[in-house]
Protein backbone atom coordinates (compact mmCIF):
# COMPACT_ATOMS: atom_id res chain seq x y z
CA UNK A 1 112.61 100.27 41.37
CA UNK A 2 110.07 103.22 42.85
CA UNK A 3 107.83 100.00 43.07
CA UNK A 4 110.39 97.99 45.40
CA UNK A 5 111.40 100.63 47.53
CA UNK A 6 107.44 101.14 47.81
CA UNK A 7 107.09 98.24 48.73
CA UNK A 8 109.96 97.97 51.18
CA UNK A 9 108.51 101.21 52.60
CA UNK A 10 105.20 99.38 53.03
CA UNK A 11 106.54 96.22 54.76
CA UNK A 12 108.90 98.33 56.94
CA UNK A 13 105.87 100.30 57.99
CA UNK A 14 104.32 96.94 58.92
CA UNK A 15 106.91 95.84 61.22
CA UNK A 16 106.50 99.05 63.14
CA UNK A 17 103.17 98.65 63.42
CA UNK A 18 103.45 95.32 64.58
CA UNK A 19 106.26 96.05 66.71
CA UNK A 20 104.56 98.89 68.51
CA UNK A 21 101.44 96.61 69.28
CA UNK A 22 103.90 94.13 70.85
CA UNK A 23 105.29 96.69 73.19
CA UNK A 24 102.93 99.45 73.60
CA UNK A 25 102.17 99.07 77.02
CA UNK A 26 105.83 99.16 77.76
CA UNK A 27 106.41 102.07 76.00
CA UNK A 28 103.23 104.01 77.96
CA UNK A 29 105.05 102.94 81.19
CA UNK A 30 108.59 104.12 80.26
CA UNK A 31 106.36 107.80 78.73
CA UNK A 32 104.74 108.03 82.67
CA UNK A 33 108.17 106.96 83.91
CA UNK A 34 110.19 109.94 82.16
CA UNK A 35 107.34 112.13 82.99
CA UNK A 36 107.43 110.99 86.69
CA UNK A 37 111.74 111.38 86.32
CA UNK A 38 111.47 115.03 85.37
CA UNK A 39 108.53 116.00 88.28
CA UNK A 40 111.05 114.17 91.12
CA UNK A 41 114.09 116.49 89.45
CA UNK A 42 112.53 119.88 89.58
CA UNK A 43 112.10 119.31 93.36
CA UNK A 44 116.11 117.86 94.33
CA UNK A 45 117.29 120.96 95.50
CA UNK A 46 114.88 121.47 98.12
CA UNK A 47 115.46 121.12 101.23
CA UNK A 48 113.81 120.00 104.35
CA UNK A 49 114.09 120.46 107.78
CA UNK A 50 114.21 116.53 108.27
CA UNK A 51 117.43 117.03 106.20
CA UNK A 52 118.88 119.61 107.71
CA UNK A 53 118.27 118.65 111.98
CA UNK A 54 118.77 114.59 110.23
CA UNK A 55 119.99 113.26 107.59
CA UNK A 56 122.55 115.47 106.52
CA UNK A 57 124.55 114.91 110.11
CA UNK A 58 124.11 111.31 109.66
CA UNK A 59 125.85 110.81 106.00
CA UNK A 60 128.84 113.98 107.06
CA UNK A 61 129.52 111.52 110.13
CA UNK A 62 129.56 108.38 108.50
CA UNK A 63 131.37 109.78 106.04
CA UNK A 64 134.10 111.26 108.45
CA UNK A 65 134.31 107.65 110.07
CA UNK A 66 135.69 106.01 106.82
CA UNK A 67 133.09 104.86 104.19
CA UNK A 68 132.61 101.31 104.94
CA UNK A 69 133.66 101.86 108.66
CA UNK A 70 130.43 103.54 109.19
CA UNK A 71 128.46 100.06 109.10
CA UNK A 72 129.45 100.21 112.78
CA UNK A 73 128.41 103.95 113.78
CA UNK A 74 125.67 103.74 115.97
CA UNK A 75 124.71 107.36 114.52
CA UNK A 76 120.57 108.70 114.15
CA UNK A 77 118.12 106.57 114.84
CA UNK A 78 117.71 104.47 112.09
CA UNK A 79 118.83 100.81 111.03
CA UNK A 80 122.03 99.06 110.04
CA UNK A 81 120.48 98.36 106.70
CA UNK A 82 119.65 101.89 105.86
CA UNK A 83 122.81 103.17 107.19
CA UNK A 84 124.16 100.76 104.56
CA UNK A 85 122.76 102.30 101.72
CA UNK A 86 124.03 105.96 103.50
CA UNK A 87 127.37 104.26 103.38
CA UNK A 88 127.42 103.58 100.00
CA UNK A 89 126.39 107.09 99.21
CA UNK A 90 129.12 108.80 100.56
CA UNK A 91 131.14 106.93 97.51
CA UNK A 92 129.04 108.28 95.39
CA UNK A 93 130.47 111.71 93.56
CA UNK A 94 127.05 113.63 94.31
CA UNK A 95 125.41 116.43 97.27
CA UNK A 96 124.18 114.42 99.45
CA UNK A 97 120.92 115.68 98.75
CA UNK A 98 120.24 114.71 95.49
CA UNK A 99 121.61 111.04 96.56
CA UNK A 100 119.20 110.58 99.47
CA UNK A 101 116.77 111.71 97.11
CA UNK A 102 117.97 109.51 94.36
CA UNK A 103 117.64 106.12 96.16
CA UNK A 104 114.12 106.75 97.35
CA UNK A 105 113.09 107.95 93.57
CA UNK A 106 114.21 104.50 93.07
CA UNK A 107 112.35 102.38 94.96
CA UNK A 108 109.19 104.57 94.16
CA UNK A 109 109.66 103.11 90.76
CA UNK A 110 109.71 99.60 92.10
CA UNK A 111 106.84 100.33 94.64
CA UNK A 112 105.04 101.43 91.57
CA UNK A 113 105.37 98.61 89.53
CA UNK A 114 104.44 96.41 91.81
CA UNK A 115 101.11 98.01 92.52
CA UNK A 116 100.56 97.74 88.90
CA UNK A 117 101.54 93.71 89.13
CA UNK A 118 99.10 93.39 91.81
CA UNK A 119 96.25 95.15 90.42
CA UNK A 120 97.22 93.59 86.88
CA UNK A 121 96.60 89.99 88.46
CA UNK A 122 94.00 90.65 90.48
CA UNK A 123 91.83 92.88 87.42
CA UNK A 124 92.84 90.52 85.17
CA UNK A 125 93.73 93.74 82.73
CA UNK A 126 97.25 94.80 81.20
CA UNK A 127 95.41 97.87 81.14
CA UNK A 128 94.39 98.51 84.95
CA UNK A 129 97.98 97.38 86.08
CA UNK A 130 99.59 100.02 83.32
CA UNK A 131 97.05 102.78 85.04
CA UNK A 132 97.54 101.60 88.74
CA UNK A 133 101.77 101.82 88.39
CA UNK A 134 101.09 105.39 86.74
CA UNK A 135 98.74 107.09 89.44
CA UNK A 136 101.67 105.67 92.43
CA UNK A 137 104.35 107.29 90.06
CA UNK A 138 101.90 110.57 90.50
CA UNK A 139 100.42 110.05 93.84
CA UNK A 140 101.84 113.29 96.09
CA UNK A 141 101.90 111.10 98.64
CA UNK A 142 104.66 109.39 96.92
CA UNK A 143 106.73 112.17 95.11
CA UNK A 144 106.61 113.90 98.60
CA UNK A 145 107.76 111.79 100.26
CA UNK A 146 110.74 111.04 98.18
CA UNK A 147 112.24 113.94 96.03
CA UNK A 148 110.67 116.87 98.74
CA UNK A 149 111.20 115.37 101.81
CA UNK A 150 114.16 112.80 101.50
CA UNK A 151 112.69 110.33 103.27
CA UNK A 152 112.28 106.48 102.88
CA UNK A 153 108.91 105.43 103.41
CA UNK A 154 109.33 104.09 99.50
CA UNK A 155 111.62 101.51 100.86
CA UNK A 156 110.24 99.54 103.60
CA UNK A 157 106.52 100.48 101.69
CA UNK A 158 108.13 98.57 98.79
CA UNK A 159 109.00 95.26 100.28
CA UNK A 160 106.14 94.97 102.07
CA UNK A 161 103.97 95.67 98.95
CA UNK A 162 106.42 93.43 97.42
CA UNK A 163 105.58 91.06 100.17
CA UNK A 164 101.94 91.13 99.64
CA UNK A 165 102.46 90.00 95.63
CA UNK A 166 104.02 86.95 96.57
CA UNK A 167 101.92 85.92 99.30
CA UNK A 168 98.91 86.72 96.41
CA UNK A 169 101.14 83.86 94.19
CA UNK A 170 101.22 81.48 97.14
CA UNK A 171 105.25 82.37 97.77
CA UNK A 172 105.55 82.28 100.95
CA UNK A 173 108.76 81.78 102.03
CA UNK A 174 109.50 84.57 99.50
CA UNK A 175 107.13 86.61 100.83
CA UNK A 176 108.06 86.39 104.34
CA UNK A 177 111.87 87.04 102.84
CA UNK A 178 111.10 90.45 101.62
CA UNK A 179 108.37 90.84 104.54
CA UNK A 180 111.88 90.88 106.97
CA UNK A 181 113.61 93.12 104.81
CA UNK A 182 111.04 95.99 105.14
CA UNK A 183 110.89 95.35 108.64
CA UNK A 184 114.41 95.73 108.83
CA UNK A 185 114.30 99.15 107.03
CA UNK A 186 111.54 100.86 109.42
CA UNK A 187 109.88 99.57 112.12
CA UNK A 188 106.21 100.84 110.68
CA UNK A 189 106.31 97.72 108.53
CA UNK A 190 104.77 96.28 111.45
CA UNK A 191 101.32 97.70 109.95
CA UNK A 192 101.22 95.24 107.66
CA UNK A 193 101.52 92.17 110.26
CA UNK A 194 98.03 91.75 111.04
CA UNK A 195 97.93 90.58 107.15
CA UNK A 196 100.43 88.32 107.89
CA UNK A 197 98.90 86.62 111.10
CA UNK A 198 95.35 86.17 109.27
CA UNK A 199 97.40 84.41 106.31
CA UNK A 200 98.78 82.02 108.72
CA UNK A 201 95.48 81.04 110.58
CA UNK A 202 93.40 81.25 107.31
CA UNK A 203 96.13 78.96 105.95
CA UNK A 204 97.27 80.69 103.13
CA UNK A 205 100.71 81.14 104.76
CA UNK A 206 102.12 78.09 106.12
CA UNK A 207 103.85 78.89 109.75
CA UNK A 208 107.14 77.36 108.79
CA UNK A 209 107.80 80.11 106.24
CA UNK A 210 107.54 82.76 109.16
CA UNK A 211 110.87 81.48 110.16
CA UNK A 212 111.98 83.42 107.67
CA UNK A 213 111.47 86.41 109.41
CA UNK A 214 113.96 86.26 112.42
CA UNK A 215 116.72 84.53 109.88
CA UNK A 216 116.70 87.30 107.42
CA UNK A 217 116.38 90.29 109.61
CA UNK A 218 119.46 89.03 111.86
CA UNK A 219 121.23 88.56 108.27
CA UNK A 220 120.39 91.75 107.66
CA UNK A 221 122.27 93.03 110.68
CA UNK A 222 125.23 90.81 110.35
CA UNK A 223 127.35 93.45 108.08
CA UNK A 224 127.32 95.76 110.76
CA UNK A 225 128.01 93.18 113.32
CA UNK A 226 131.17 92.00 111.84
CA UNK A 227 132.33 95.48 111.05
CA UNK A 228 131.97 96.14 115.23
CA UNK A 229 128.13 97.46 115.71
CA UNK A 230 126.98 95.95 119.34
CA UNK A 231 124.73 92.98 118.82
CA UNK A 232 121.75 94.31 120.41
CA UNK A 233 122.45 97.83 118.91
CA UNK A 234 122.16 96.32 114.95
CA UNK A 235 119.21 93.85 116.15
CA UNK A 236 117.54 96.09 118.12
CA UNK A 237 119.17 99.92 119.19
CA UNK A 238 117.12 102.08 116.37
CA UNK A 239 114.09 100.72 117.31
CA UNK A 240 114.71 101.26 121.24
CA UNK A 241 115.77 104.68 120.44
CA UNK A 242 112.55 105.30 118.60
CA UNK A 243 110.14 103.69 121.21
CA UNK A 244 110.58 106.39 123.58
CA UNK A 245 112.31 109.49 121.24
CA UNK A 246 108.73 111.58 120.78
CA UNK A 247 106.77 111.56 123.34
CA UNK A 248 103.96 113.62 122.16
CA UNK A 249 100.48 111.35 121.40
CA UNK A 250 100.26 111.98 118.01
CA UNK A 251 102.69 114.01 116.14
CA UNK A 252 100.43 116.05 113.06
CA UNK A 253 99.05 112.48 111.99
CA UNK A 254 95.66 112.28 111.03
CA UNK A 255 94.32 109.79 113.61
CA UNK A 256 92.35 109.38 116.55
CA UNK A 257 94.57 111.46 118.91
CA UNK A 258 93.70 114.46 117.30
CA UNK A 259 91.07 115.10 119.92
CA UNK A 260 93.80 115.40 122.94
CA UNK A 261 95.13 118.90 122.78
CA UNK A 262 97.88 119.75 120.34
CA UNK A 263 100.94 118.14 120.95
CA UNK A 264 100.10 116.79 124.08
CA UNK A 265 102.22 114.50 126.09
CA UNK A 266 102.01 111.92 128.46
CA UNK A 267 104.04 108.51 128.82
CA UNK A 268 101.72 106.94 131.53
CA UNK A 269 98.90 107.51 128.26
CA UNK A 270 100.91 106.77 125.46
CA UNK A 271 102.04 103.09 127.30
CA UNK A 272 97.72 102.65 127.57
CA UNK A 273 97.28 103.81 123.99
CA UNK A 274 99.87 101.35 122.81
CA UNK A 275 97.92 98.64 124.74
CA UNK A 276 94.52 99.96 123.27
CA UNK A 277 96.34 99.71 120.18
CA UNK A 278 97.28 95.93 120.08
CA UNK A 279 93.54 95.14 121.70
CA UNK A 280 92.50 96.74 118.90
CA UNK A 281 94.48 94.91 116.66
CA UNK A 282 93.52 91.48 118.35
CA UNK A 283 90.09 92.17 117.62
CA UNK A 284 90.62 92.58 113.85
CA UNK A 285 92.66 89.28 113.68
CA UNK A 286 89.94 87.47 115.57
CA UNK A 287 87.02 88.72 113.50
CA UNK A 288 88.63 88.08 110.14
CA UNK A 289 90.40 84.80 111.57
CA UNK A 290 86.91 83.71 112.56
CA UNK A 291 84.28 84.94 109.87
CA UNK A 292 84.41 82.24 106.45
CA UNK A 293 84.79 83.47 103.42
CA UNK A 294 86.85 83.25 100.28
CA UNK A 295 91.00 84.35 100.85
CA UNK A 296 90.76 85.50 97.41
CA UNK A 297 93.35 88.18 95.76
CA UNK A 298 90.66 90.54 96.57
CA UNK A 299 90.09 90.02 99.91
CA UNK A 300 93.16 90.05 100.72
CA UNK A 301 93.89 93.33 99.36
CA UNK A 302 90.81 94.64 101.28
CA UNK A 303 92.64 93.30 104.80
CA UNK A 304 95.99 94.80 104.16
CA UNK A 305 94.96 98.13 103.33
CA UNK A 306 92.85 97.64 106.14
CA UNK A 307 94.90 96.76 108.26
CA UNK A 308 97.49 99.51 107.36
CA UNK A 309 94.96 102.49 107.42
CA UNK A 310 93.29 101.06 110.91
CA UNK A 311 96.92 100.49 112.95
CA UNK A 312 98.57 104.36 112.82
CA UNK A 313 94.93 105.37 113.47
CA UNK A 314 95.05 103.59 116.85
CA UNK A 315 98.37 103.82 117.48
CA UNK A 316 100.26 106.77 119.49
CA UNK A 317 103.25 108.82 118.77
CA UNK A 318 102.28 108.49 114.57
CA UNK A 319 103.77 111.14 112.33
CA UNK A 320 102.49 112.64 109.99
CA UNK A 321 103.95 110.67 107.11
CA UNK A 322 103.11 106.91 108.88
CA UNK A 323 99.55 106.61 106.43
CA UNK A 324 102.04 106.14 103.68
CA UNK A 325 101.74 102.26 103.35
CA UNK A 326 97.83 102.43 103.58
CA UNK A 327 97.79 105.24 100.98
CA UNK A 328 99.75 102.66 98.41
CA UNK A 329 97.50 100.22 98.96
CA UNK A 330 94.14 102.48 98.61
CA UNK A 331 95.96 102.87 95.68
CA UNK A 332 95.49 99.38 94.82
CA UNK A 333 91.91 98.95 96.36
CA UNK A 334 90.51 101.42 94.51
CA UNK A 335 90.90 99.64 91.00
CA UNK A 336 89.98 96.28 92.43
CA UNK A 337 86.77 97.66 93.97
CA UNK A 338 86.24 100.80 92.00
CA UNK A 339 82.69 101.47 93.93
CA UNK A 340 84.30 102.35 96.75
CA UNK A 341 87.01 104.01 95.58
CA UNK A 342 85.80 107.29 97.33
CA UNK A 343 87.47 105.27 100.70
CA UNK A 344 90.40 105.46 99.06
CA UNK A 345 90.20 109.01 97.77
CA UNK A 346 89.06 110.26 101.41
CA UNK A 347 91.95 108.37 102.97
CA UNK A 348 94.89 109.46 100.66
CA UNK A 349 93.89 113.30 100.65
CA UNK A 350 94.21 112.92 104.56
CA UNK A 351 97.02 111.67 104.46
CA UNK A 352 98.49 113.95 101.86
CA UNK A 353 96.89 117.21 103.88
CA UNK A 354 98.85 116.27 106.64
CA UNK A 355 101.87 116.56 104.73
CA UNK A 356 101.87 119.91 103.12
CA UNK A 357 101.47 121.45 106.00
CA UNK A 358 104.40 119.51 107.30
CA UNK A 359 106.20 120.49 104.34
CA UNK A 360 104.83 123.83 103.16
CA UNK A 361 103.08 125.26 105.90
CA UNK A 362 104.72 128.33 107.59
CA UNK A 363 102.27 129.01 110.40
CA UNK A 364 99.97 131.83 108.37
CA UNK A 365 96.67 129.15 107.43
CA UNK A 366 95.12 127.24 110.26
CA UNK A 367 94.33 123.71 109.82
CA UNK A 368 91.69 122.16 111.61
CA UNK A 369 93.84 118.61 112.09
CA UNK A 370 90.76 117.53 114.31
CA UNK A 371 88.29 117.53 111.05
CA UNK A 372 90.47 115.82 108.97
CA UNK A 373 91.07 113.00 111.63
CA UNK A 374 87.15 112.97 111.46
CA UNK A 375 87.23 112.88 107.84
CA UNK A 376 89.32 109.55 108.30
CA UNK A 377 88.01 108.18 110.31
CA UNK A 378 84.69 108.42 108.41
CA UNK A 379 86.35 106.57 105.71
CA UNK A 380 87.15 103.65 108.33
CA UNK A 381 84.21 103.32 109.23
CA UNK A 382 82.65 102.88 105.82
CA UNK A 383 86.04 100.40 104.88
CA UNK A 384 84.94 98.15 107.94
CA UNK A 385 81.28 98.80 106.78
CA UNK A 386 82.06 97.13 103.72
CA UNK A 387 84.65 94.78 104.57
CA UNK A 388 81.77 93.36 106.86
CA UNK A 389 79.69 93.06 103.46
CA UNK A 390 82.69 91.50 101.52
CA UNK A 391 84.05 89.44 103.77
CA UNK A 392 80.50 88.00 104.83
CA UNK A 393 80.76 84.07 106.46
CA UNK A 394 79.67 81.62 104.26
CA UNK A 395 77.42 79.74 106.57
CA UNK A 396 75.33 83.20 107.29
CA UNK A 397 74.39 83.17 103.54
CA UNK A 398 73.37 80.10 102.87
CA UNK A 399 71.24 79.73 106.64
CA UNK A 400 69.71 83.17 105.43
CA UNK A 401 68.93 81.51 101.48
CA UNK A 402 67.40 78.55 103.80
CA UNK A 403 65.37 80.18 105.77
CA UNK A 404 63.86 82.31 102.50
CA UNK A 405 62.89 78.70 100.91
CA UNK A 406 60.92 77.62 104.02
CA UNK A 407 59.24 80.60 103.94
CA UNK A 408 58.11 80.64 100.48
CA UNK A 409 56.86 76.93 100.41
């Protein structure tokens, strides 16, 4: 009998063996995802200014105007689809706090995982996708954003990150589906459209999918529509009120406006900068439309974080926050080119600097904002530097491997 049960004991212990091999990289996610649960919670109950002067008006009024009802309230600047999901929260038996809060927690957990599908396909590792969905789930940049601030940079981040993994699996018309959702969310998702413009030229995006775009976002508007929003104010009134609502050049972001003096303001300037911007942006699209080389998973991960570090660099009126897509994907560049992840690392702690003082900064230290612009833009240069490197034309290499023969003989 002791022999049986022994032996029971034994097999049983087998099983859990065998079972834990099966699933052990699932259970190391859900350990980093209960770790990452508990460091959001310790931060719900504090709150920030964008709270107070913001969102906490926002949900009280559409609140007051009925629950559903509030799909129509023109309230804040901000989009019918997000007012949606503040609609739905004031159903929701919670302090308003902790539910803002809540639904960008959420979506950092999605964000997350994708980065760790991305990196997972392009590495060709379990391993490196496991790591790369843990360090999002513990980038500051992240957590911050989310369970300090309240905001929802997770959720527009997400579906265009989400966006990039189906282009990556030749999706398209998925892709350019969830490419018009985050674009319907924030308007910054338009960092990520000089990715979407190479893909079409390069061919790895065929133009009839970007129909897509227009469809879905006007879906995306038709709720509040029907419930009594003004056309133009669910298609376009949050964005119109954002175009012109700061007016100072560059708002504690990290880019090249730091050299104007602080919190200077011009419109007649910021109009020019915004046409700087988009020459600058042409040039990009040219260069990599142009130069021939491989559209590989790689390269284009190198292009969209590229693209979504160079754009609030050049653009005015960025906050402080707006390096929040490029910081995900340095997240994502750094394990699929792990020599240069020091870009990556100069980049995010930017960023991130630019933050805490937003958040935690009460006047006492002094921050030199102009040094750490120069600090990114350092790590621009040396991106472009070696995007020039990666992205090299095919017909350059083999001239140059020609002309080395003929020499030799």
């Amino acid at each position: 009998m002791k022999s049986s049960f022994g032996q029971w004991l034994h097999n049983g212990g087998e099983k859990v063996v065998k079972l834990y091999k099966k699933y052990e990289l699932l259970l190391f996610a859900l350990g980093f995802l209960a770790i990452a649960i508990l460091l959001r919670i310790t931060n719900f109950d504090q709150v920030s200014g964008d709270f107070n002067t913001f969102l906490k008006g926002w949900y009280e009024e559409i609140k007051a105007a009925g629950g559903l009802k509030g799909f129509a309230s023109t309230v804040g600047d901000y989009t019918p689809m997000y007012k949606y999901i503040i609609t739905l929260l004031t159903y929701i038996p919670m302090k308003s706090l902790h539910s803002y809060k809540m639904v960008s927690c959420i979506f950092d957990v999605v964000l997350a995982v994708y980065v760790g599908l991305i990196v997972r396909r392009i590495n060709q590792s379990d391993l490196s996708g496991l790591l790369a969905y843990a360090v999002t789930l513990f980038l500051p940049n992240v957590f911050l954003n989310s369970a300090v601030w309240a905001q929802c940079d997770s959720i527009f981040s997400c579906f265009c990150v989400m966006s990039f993994y189906y282009l990556i699996k030749d999706r398209g018309n998925l892709s350019m589906v969830f490419y018009a959702i985050a674009f319907s969310f924030k308007i910054q998702a338009i960092f990520y459209a000089p990715l979407v413009v190479i893909a079409v030229l390069k061919g790895k995006l065929k133009p009839l999918s970007l129909v897509f775009l227009p469809a879905v976002y006007c879906l995306c508007a038709l709720p509040a529509i029907i419930a009594g929003m003004p056309v133009f104010d669910a298609l376009l009134g949050a964005y119109v009120k954002q175009v012109g609502e700061y007016p100072a050049i560059t708002l504690h972001a990290p880019n090249l406006y730091q050299i104007l003096p602080h919190w200077y303001a011009n419109e007649n300037l910021g109009k020019m900068l915004v046409f700087f911007a988009i020459g600058v942006c042409a040039v990009f699209c040219t260069a990599l439309y142009r130069a021939k080389y491989e559209l590989s998973d790689k390269n284009l991960l190198l292009i969209a974080y590229l693209a979504t570090l160079l754009l609030p660099f050049v653009l005015p009126h960025m906050h402080e926050r707006y390096f929040y897509l490029s910081d995900v994907f340095a997240v994502a560049f750094a394990f699929a080119f792990k020599k240069k992840s020091y870009l990556s690392a100069a980049t995010i702690y930017c960023s991130l600097r630019a933050i805490v003082v937003y958040l935690y900064d009460t006047g006492m230290s002094k921050i030199d904002f102009p040094f750490v612009a120069f600090i990114m833009f350092a790590a621009l240069v040396g991106l472009c530097i070696f995007a020039m490197q990666q992205l090299q034309p095919k017909e350059r290499e083999d001239t140059g491997m020609v002309a080395i023969n003929e020499k030799e003989e």
